[in-house]
C-alpha atoms as a PDB file:
ATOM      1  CA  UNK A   1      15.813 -14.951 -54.738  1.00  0.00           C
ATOM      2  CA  UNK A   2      17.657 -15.954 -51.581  1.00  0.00           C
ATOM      3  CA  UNK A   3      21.159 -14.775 -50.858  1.00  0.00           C
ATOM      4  CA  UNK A   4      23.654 -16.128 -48.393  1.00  0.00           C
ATOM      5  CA  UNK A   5      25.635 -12.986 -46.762  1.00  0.00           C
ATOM      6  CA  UNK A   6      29.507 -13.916 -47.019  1.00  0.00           C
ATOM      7  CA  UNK A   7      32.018 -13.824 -43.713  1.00  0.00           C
ATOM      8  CA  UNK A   8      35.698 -13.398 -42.977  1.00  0.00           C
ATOM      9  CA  UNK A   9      37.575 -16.088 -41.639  1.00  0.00           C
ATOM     10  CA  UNK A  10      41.184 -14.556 -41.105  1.00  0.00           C
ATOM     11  CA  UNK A  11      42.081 -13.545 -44.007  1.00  0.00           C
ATOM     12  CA  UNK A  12      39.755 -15.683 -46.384  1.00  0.00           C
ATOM     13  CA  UNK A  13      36.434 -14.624 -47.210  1.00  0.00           C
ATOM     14  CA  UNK A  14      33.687 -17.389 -47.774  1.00  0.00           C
ATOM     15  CA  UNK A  15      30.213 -17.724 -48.105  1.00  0.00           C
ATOM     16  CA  UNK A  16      28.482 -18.054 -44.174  1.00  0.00           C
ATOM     17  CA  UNK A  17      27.725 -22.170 -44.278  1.00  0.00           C
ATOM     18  CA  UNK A  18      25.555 -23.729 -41.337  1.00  0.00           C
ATOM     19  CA  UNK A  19      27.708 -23.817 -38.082  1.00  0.00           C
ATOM     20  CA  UNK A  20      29.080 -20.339 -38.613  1.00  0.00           C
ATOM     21  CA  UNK A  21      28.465 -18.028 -36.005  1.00  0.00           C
ATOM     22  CA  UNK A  22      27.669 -14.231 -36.632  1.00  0.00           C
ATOM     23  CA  UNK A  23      29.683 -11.742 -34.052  1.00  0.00           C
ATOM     24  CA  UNK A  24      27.571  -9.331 -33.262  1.00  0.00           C
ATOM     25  CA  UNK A  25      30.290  -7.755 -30.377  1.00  0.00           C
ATOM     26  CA  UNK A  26      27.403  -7.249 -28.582  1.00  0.00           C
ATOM     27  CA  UNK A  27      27.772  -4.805 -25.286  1.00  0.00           C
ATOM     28  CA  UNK A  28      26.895  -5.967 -22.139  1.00  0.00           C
ATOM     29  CA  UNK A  29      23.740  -3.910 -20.070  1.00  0.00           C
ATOM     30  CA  UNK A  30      23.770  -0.712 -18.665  1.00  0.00           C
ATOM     31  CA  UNK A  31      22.766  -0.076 -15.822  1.00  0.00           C
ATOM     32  CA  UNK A  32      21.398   3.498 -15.849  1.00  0.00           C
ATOM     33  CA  UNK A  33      19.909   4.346 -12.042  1.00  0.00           C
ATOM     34  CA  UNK A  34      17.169   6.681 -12.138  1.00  0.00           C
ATOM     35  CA  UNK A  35      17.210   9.374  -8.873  1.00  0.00           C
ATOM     36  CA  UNK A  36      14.555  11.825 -10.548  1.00  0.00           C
ATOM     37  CA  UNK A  37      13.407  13.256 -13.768  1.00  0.00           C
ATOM     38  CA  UNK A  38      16.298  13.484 -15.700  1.00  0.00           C
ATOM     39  CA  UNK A  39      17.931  13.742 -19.328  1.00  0.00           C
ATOM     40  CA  UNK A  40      19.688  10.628 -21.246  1.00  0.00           C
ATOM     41  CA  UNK A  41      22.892  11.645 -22.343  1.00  0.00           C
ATOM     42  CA  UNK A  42      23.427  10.546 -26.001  1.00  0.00           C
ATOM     43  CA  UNK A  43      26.476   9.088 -25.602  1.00  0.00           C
ATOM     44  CA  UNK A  44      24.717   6.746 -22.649  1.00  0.00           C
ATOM     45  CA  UNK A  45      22.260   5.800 -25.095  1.00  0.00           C
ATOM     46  CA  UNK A  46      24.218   4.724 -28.081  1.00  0.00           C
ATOM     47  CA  UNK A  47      27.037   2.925 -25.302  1.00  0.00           C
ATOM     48  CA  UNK A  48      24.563  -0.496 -24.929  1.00  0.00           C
ATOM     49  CA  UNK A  49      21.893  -1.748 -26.965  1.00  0.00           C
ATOM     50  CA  UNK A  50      20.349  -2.974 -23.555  1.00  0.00           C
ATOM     51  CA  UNK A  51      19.414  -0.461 -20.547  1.00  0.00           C
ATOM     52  CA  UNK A  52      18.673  -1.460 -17.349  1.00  0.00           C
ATOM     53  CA  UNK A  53      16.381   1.692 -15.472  1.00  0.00           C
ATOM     54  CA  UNK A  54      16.766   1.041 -12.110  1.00  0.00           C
ATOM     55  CA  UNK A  55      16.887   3.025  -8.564  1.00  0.00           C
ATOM     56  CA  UNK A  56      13.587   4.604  -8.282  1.00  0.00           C
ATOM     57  CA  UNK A  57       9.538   4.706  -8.763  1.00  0.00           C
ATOM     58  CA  UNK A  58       7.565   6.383 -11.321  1.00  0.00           C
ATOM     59  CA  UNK A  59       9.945   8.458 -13.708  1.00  0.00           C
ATOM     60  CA  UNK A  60      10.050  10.827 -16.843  1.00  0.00           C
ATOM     61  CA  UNK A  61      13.405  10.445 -19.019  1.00  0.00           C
ATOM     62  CA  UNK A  62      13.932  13.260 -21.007  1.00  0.00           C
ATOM     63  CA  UNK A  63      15.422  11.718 -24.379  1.00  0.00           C
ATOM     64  CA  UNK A  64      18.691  13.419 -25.941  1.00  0.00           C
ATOM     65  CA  UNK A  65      18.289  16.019 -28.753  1.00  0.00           C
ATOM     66  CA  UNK A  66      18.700  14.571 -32.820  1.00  0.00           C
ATOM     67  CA  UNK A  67      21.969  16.493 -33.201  1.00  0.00           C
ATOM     68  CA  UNK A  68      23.184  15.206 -30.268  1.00  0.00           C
ATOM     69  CA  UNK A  69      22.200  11.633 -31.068  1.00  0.00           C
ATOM     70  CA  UNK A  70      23.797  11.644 -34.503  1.00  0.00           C
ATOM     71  CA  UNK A  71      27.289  13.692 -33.175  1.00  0.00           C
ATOM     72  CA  UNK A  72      27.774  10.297 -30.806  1.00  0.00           C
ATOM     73  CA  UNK A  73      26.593   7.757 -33.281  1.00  0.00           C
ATOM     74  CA  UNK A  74      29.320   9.149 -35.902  1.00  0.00           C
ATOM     75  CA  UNK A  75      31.971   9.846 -33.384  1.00  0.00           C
ATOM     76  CA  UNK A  76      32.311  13.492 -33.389  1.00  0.00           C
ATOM     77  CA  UNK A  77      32.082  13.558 -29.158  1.00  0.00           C
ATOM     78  CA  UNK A  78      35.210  12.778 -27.579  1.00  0.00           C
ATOM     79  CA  UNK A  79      37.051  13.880 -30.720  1.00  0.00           C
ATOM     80  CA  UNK A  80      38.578  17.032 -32.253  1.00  0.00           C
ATOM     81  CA  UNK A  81      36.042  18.913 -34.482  1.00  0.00           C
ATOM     82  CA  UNK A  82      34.650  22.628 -35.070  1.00  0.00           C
ATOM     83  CA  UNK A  83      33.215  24.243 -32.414  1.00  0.00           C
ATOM     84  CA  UNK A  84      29.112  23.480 -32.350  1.00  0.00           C
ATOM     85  CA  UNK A  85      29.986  21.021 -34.781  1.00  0.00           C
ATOM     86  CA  UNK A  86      29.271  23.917 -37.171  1.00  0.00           C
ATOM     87  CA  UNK A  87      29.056  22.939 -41.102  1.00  0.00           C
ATOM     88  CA  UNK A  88      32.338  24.387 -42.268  1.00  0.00           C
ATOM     89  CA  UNK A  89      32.523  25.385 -45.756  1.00  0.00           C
ATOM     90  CA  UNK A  90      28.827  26.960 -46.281  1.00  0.00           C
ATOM     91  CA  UNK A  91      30.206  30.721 -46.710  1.00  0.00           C
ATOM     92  CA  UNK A  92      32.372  31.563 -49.614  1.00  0.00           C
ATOM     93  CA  UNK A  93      36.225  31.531 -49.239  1.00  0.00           C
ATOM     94  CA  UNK A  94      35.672  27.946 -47.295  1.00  0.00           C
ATOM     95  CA  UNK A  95      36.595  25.238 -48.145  1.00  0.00           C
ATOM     96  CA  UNK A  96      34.781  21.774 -46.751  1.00  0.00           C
ATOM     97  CA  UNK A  97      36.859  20.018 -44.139  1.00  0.00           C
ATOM     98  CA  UNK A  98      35.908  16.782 -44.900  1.00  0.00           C
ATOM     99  CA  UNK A  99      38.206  15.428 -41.902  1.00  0.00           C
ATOM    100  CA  UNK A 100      35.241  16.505 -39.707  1.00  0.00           C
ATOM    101  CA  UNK A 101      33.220  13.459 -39.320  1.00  0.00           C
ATOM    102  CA  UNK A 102      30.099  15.792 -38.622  1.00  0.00           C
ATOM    103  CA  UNK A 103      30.514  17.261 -42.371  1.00  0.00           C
ATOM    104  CA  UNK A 104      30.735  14.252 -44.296  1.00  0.00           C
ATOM    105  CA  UNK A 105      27.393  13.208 -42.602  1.00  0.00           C
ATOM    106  CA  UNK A 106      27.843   9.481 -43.158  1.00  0.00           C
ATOM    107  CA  UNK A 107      24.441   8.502 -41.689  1.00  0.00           C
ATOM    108  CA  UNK A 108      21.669   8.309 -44.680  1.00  0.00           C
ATOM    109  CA  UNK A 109      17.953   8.501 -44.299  1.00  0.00           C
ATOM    110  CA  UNK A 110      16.821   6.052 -42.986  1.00  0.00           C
ATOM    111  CA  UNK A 111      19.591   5.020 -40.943  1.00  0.00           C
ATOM    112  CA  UNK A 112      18.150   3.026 -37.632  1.00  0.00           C
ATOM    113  CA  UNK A 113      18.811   1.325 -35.189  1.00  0.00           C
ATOM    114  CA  UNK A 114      17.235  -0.178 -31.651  1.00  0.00           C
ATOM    115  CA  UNK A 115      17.626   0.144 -28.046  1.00  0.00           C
ATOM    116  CA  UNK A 116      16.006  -2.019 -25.142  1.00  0.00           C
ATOM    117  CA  UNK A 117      15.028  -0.419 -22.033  1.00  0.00           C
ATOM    118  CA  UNK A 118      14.510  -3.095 -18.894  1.00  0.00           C
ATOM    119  CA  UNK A 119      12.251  -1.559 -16.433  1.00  0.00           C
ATOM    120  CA  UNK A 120      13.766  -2.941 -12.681  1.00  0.00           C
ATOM    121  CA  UNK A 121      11.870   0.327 -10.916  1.00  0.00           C
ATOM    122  CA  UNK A 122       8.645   0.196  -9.221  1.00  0.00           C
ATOM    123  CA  UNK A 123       6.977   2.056 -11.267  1.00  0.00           C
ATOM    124  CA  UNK A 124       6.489   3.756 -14.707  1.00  0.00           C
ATOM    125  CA  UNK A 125       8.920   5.102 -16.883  1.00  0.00           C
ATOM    126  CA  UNK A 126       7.725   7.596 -19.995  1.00  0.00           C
ATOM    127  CA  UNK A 127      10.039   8.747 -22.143  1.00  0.00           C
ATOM    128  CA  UNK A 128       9.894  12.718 -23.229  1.00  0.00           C
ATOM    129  CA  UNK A 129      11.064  14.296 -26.536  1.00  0.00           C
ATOM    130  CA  UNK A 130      13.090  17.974 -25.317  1.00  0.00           C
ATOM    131  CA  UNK A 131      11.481  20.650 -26.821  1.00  0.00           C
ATOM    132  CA  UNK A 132      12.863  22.055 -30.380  1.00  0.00           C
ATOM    133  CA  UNK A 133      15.367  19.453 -30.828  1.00  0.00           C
ATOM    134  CA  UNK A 134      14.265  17.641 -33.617  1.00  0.00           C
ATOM    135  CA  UNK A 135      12.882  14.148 -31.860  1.00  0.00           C
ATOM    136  CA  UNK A 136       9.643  13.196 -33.240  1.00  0.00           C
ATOM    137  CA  UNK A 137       7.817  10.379 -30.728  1.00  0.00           C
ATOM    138  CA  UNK A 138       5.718   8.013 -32.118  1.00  0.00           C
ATOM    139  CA  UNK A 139       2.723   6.441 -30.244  1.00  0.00           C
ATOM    140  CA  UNK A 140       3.127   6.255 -26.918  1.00  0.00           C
ATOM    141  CA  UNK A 141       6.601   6.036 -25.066  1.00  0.00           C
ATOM    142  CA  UNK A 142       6.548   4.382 -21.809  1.00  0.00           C
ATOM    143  CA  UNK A 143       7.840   1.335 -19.950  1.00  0.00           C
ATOM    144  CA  UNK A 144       5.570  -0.547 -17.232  1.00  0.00           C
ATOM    145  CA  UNK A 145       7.152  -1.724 -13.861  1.00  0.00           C
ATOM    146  CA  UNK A 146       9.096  -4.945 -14.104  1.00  0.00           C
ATOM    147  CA  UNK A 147       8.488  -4.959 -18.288  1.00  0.00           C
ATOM    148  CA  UNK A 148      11.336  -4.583 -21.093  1.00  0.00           C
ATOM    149  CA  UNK A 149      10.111  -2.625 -24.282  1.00  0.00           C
ATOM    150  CA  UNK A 150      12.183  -2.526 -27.451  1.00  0.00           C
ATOM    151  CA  UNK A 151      12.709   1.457 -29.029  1.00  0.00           C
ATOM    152  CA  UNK A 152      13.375   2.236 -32.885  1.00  0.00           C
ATOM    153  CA  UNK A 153      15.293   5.005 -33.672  1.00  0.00           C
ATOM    154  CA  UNK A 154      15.251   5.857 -37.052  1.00  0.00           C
ATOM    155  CA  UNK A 155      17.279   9.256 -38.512  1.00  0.00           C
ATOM    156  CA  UNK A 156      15.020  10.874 -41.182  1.00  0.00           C
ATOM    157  CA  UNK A 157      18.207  13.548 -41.648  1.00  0.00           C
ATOM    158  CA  UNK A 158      21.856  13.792 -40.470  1.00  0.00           C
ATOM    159  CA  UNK A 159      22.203  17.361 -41.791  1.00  0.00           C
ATOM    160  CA  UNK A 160      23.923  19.655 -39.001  1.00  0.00           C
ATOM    161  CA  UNK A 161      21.700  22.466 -37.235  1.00  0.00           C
ATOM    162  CA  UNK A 162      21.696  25.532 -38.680  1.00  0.00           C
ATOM    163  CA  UNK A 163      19.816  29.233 -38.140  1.00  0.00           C
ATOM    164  CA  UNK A 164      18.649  30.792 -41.345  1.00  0.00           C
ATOM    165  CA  UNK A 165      17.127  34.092 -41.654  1.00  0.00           C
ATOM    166  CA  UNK A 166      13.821  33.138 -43.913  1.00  0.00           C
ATOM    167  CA  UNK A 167      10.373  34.718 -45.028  1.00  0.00           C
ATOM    168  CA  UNK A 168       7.238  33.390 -43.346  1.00  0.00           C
ATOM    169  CA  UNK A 169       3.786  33.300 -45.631  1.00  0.00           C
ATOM    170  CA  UNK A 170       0.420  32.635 -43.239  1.00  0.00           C
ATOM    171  CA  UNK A 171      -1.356  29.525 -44.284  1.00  0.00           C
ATOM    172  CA  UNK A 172       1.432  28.803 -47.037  1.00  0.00           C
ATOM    173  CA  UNK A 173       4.024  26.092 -46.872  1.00  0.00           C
ATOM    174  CA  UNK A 174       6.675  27.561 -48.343  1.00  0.00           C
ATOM    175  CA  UNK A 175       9.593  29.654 -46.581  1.00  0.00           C
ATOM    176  CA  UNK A 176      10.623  32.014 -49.361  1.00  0.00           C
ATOM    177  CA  UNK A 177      13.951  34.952 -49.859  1.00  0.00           C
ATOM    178  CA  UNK A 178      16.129  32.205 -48.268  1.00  0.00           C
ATOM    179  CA  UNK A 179      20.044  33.301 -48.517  1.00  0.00           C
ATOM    180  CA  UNK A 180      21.954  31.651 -51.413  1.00  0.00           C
ATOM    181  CA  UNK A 181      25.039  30.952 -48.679  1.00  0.00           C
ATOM    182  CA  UNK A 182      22.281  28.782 -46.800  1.00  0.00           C
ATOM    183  CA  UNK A 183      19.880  27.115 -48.570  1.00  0.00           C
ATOM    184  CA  UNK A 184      22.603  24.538 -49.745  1.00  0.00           C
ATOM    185  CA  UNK A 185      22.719  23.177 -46.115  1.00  0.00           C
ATOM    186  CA  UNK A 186      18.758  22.595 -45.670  1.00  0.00           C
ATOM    187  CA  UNK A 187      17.929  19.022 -46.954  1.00  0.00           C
ATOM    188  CA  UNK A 188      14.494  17.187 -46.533  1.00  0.00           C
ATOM    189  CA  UNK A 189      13.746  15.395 -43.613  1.00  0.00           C
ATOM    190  CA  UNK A 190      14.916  18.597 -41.498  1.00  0.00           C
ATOM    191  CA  UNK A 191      12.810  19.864 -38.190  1.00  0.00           C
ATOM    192  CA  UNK A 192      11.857  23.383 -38.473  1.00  0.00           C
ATOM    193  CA  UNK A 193      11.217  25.490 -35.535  1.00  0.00           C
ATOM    194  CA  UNK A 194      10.681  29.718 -35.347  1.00  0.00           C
ATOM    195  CA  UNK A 195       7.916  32.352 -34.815  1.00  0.00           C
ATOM    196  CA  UNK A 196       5.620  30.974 -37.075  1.00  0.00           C
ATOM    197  CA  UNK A 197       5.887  27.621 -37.940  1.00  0.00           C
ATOM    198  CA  UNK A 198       4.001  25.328 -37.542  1.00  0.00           C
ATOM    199  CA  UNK A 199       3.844  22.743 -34.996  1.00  0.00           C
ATOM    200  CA  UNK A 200       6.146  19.605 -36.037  1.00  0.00           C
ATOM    201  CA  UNK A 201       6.933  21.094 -39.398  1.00  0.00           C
ATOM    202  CA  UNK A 202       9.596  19.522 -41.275  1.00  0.00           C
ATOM    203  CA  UNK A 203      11.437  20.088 -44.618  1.00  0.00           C
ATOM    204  CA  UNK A 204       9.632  18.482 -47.990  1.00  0.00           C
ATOM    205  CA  UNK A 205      11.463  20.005 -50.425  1.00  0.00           C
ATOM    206  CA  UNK A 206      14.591  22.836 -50.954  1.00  0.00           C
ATOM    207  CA  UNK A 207      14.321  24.510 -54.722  1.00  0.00           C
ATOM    208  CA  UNK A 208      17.836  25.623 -54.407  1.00  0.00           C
ATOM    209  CA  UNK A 209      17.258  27.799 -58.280  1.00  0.00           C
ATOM    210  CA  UNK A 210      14.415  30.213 -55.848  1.00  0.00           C
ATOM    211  CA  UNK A 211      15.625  29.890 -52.636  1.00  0.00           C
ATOM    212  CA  UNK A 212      12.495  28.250 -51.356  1.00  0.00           C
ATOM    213  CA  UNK A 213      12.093  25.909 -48.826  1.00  0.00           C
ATOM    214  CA  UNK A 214       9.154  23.823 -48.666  1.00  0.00           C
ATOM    215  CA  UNK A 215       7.325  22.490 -45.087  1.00  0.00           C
ATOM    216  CA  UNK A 216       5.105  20.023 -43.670  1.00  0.00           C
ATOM    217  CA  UNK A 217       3.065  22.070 -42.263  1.00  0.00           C
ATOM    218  CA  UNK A 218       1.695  25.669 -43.079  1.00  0.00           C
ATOM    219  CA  UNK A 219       2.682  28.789 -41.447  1.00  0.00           C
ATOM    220  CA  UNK A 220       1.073  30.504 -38.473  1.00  0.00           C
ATOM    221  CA  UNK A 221       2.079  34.128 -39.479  1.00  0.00           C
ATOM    222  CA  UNK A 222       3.636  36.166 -42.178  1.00  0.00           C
ATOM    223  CA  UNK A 223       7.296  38.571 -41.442  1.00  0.00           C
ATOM    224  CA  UNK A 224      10.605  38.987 -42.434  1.00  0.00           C
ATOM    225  CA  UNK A 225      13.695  37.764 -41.738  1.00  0.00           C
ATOM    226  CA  UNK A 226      12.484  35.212 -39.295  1.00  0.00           C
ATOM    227  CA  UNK A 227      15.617  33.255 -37.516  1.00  0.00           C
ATOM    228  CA  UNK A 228      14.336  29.714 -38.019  1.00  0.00           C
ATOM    229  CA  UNK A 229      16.183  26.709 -36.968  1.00  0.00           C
ATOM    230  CA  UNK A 230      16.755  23.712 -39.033  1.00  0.00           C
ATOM    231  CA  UNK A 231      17.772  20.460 -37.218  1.00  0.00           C
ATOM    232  CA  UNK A 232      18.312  17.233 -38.029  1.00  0.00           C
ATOM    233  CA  UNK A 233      15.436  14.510 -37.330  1.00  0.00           C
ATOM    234  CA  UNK A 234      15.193  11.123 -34.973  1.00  0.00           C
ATOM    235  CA  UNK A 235      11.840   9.207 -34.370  1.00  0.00           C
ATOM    236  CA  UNK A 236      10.950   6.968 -31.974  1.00  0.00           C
ATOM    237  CA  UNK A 237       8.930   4.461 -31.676  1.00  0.00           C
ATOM    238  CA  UNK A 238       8.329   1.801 -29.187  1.00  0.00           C
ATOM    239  CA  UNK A 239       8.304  -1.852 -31.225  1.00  0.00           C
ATOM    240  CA  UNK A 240       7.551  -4.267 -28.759  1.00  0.00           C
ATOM    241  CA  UNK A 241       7.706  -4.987 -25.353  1.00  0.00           C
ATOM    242  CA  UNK A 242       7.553  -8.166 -22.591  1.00  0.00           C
ATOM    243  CA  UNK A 243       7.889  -9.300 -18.650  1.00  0.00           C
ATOM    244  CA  UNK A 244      11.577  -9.300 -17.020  1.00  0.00           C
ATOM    245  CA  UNK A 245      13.487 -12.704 -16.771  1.00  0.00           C
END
């Protein structure tokens, strides 16, 4: 079945006919000039769906954390909100304040969107995920003197970072005796770091009846009330790529 995707003209809305042009308010490129290794700022990267790298050689750019990535996309920087962004209404008395763009979380799974990097240095640029911070790379993330490459970044979750005191099983999946005031803000699609998890672990499943949160990946040791920090998840992945015009 093929559709035809409707448009606004003032204030009548009609069905898009041949001649009508889509605006895609398109932002012009940024030039971003590259002195050193260095971080990119989220708010830099959501500004311009085109990036011009320029001023410099061979570079690493250190890629901005999930949480960070998501608070710019929705608009909580640059506006009034809780301090850390923090998930109000998770402990009891609380109520949600839904007025906090970070809390109503309005980016689903599977959210995306792209960003094209134009290479105008004289040599390579590789892109790093920052440790802990819920960016998962995928394949290999670099741009090639005098090339463009186009980047997808996809959300896998939106949910707000959060520390939660859990039990660790060796060679199990599952984080058990998780608190009852928590466990409601751990969905799946989360990144999972502590003592004892495993590398790249993410969240599979939260049985919110046991308090058990399921992972990726298995356990490295067993304890106690392990502090283990839940973020939400970005990957990237480099889509395509071609010579500078």
């Amino acid at each position: 079945m093929l559709g035809k995707p409707f448009i606004n003209a003032g204030n009548l809305k009609q069905v898009m006919n041949p001649g009508d042009m889509i605006d895609l308010s398109e932002q012009p490129i940024f030039g971003y000039p590259l002195t050193g290794n260095q971080a990119l700022l989220a708010s830099e990267l959501v500004r311009s769906e085109f990036i011009a790298l320029t001023g410099g050689v061979a570079f690493t750019l250190t890629l901005p954390s999930a949480d960070a990535i998501i608070k710019s996309i929705i608009g909580s920087l640059n506006k009034l909100s809780p301090p850390d962004n923090a998930l109000y209404g998770s402990l009891p008395g609380q109520s949600v304040q839904t007025q906090w763009p970070a809390n109503v979380q309005p980016l689903q799974p599977g959210s995306s969107f792209r960003r094209t990097f134009r290479n105008e240095n004289s040599g390579i640029t590789t892109f790093a995920a920052p440790a802990t911070a819920g960016i998962q790379t995928l394949g290999t993330l670099t741009v090639a003197a005098a090339l463009w490459a186009e980047f997808l970044f996809r959300v896998l979750s939106s949910a707000p970072s959060i520390t939660i005191p859990v039990t660790t099983t060796n060679t199990t999946l599952t984080l058990t005796n998780v608190p009852a005031d928590f466990i409601a803000n751990v969905t799946p699609g989360m990144s999972v770091y502590g003592v004892g998890i495993g590398a790249a672990a993410v969240v599979t499943a939260v049985n919110l009846d046991t308090r058990v949160i399921t992972v990726s990946v298995a356990s490295t040791a067993t304890a106690d009330n392990v502090g283990v920090l839940f973020t939400p998840t970005v990957t990237v992945q480099r889509l395509r790529s071609g010579t500078n015009v």
